[in-house]
C-alpha atoms as a PDB file:
ATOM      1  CA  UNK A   1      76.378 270.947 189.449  1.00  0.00           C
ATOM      2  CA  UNK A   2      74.045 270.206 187.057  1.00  0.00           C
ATOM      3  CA  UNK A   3      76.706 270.861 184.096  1.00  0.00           C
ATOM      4  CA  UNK A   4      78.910 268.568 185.756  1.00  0.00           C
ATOM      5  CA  UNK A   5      76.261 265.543 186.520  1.00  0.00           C
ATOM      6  CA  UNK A   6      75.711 265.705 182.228  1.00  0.00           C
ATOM      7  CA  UNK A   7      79.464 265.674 181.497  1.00  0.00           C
ATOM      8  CA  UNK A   8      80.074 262.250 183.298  1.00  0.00           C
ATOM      9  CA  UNK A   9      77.098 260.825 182.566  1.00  0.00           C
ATOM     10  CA  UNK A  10      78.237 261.546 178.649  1.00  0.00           C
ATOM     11  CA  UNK A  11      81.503 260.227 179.800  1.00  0.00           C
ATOM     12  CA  UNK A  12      80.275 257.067 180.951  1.00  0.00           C
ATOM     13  CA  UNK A  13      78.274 256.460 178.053  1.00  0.00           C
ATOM     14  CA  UNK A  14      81.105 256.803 175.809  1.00  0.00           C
ATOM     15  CA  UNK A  15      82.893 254.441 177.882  1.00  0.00           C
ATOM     16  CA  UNK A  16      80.306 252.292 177.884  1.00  0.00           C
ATOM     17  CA  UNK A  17      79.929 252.073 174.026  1.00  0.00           C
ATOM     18  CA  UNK A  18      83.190 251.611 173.569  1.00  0.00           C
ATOM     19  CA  UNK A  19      83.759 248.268 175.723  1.00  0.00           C
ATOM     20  CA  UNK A  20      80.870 247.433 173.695  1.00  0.00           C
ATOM     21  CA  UNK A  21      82.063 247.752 170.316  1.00  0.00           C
ATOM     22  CA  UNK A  22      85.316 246.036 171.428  1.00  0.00           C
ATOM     23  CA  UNK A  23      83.555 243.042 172.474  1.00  0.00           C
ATOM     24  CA  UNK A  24      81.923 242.278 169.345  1.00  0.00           C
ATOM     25  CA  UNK A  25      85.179 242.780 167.241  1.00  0.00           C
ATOM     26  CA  UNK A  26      87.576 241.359 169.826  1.00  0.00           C
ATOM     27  CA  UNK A  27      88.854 239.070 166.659  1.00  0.00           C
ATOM     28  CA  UNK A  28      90.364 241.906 165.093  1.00  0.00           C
ATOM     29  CA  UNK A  29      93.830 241.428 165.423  1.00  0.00           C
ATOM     30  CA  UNK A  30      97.046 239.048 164.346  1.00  0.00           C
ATOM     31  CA  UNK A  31      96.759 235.065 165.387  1.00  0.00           C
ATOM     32  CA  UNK A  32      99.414 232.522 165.150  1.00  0.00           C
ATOM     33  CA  UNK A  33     100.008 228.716 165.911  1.00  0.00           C
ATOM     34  CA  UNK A  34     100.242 225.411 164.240  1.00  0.00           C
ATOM     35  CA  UNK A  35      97.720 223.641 162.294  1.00  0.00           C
ATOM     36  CA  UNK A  36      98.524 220.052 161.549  1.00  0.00           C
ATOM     37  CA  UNK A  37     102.047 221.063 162.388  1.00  0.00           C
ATOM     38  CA  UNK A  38     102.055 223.832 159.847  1.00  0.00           C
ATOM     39  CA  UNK A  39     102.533 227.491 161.364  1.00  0.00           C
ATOM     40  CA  UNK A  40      99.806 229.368 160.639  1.00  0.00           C
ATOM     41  CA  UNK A  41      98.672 233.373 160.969  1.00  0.00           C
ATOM     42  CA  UNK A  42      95.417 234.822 160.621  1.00  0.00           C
ATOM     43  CA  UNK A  43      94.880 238.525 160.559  1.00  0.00           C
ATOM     44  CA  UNK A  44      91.650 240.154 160.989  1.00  0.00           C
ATOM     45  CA  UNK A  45      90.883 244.141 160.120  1.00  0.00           C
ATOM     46  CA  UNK A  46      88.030 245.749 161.596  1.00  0.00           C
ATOM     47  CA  UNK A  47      86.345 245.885 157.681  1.00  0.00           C
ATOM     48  CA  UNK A  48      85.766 242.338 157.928  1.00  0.00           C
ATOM     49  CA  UNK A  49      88.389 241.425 155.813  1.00  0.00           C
ATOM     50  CA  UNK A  50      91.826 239.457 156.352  1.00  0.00           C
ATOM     51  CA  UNK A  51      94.960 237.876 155.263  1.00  0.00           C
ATOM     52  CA  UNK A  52      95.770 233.926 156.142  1.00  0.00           C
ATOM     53  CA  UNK A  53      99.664 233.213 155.787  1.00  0.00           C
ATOM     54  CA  UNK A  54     100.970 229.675 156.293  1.00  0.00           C
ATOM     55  CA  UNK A  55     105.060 228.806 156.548  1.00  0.00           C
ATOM     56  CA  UNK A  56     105.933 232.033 157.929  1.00  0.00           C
ATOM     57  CA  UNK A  57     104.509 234.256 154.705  1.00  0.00           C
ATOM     58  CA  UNK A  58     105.591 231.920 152.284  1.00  0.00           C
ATOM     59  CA  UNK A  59     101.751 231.650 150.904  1.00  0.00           C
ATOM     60  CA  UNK A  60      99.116 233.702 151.830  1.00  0.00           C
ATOM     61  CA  UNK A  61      95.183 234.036 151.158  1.00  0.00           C
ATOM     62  CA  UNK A  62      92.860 237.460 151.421  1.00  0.00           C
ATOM     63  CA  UNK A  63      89.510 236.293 152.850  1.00  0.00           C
ATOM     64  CA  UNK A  64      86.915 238.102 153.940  1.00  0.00           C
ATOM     65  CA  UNK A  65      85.071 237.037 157.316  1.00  0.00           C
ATOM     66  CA  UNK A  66      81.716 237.884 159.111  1.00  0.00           C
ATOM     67  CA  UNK A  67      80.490 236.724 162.929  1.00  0.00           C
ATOM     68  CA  UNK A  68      76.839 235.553 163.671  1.00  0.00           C
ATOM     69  CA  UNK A  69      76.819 234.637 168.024  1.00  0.00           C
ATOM     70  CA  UNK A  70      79.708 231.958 168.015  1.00  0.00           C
ATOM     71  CA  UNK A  71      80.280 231.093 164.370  1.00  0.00           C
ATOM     72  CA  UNK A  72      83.056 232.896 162.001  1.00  0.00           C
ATOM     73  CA  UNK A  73      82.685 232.254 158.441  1.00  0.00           C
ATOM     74  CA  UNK A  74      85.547 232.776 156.303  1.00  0.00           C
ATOM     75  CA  UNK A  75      85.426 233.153 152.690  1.00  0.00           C
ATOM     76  CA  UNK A  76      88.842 232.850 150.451  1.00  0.00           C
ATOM     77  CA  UNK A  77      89.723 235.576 147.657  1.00  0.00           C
ATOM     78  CA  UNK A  78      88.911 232.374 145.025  1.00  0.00           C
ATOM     79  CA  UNK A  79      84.957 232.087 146.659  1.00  0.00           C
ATOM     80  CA  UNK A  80      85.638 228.954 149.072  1.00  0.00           C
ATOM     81  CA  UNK A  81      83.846 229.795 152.647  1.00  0.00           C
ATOM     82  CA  UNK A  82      85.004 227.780 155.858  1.00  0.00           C
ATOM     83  CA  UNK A  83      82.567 227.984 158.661  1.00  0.00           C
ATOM     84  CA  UNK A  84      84.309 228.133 162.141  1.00  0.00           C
ATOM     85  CA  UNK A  85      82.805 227.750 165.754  1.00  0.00           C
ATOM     86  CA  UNK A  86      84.828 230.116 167.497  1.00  0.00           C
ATOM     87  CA  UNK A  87      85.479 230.964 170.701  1.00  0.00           C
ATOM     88  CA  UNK A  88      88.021 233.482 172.267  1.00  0.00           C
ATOM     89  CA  UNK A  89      89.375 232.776 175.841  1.00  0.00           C
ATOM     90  CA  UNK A  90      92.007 236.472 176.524  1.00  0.00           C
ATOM     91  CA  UNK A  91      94.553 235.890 174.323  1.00  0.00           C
ATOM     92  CA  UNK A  92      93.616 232.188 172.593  1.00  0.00           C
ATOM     93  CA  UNK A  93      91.806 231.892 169.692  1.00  0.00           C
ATOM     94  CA  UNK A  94      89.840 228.401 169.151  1.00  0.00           C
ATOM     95  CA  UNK A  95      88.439 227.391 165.536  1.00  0.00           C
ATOM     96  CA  UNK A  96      86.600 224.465 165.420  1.00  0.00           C
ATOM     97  CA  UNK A  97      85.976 223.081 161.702  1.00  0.00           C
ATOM     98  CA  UNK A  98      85.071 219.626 161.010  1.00  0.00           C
ATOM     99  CA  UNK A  99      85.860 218.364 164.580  1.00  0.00           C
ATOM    100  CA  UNK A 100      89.224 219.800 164.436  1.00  0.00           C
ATOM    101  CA  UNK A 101      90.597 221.996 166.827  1.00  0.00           C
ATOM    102  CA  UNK A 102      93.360 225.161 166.040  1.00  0.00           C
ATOM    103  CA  UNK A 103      94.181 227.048 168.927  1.00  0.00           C
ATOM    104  CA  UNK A 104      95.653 230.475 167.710  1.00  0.00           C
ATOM    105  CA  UNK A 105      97.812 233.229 170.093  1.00  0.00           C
ATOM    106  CA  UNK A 106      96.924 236.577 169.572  1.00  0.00           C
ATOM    107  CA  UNK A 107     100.359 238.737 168.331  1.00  0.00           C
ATOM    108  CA  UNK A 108     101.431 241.066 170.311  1.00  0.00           C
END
């Protein structure tokens, strides 16, 4: 009994950790939309880096990216940063720069 009691309580921990751990990386993943009409996809790797492609791959941009509470800063491969508020509602991304709005869709 006493085996048993230890091996779910290990199992629930592990469970536990895990929601956990995808909650604070629940970015990582393929977004697309439009940004002032232009299709955009941004694609974030558990690392904290990324790839930003714009016309459906016709340009593209490595960035790297780090989150602090509701803020995502993004830097470009060439040093510029961008810092986002960010919030993610299921499957809808929202970056808020400047007072402008992009609403991504997580790929599926």
């Amino acid at each position: 009994m006493k085996k048993t009691l230890c091996i779910i309580l290990a199992v629930m921990l592990i469970a536990v950790s895990l929601c956990a751990c995808g909650g604070s990386n629940s970015i990582v993943g393929s977004w697309s939309g439009t940004t002032e009409g232009i299709a955009v996809t941004m694609s974030f790797e558990k690392d904290g880096t990324g790839v930003m492609s714009v016309l459906g791959g016709l340009a593209s941009e490595e960035f790297t990216y780090t989150i602090e509470g509701s803020t995502l800063t993004v830097t470009a491969s060439d040093g510029d940063t961008e810092v986002y508020d960010y919030t993610i509602d299921g499957d809808t991304l929202n970056l808020t720069y400047d007072g402008e709005v992009t609403i991504l869709t997580k790929d599926k």
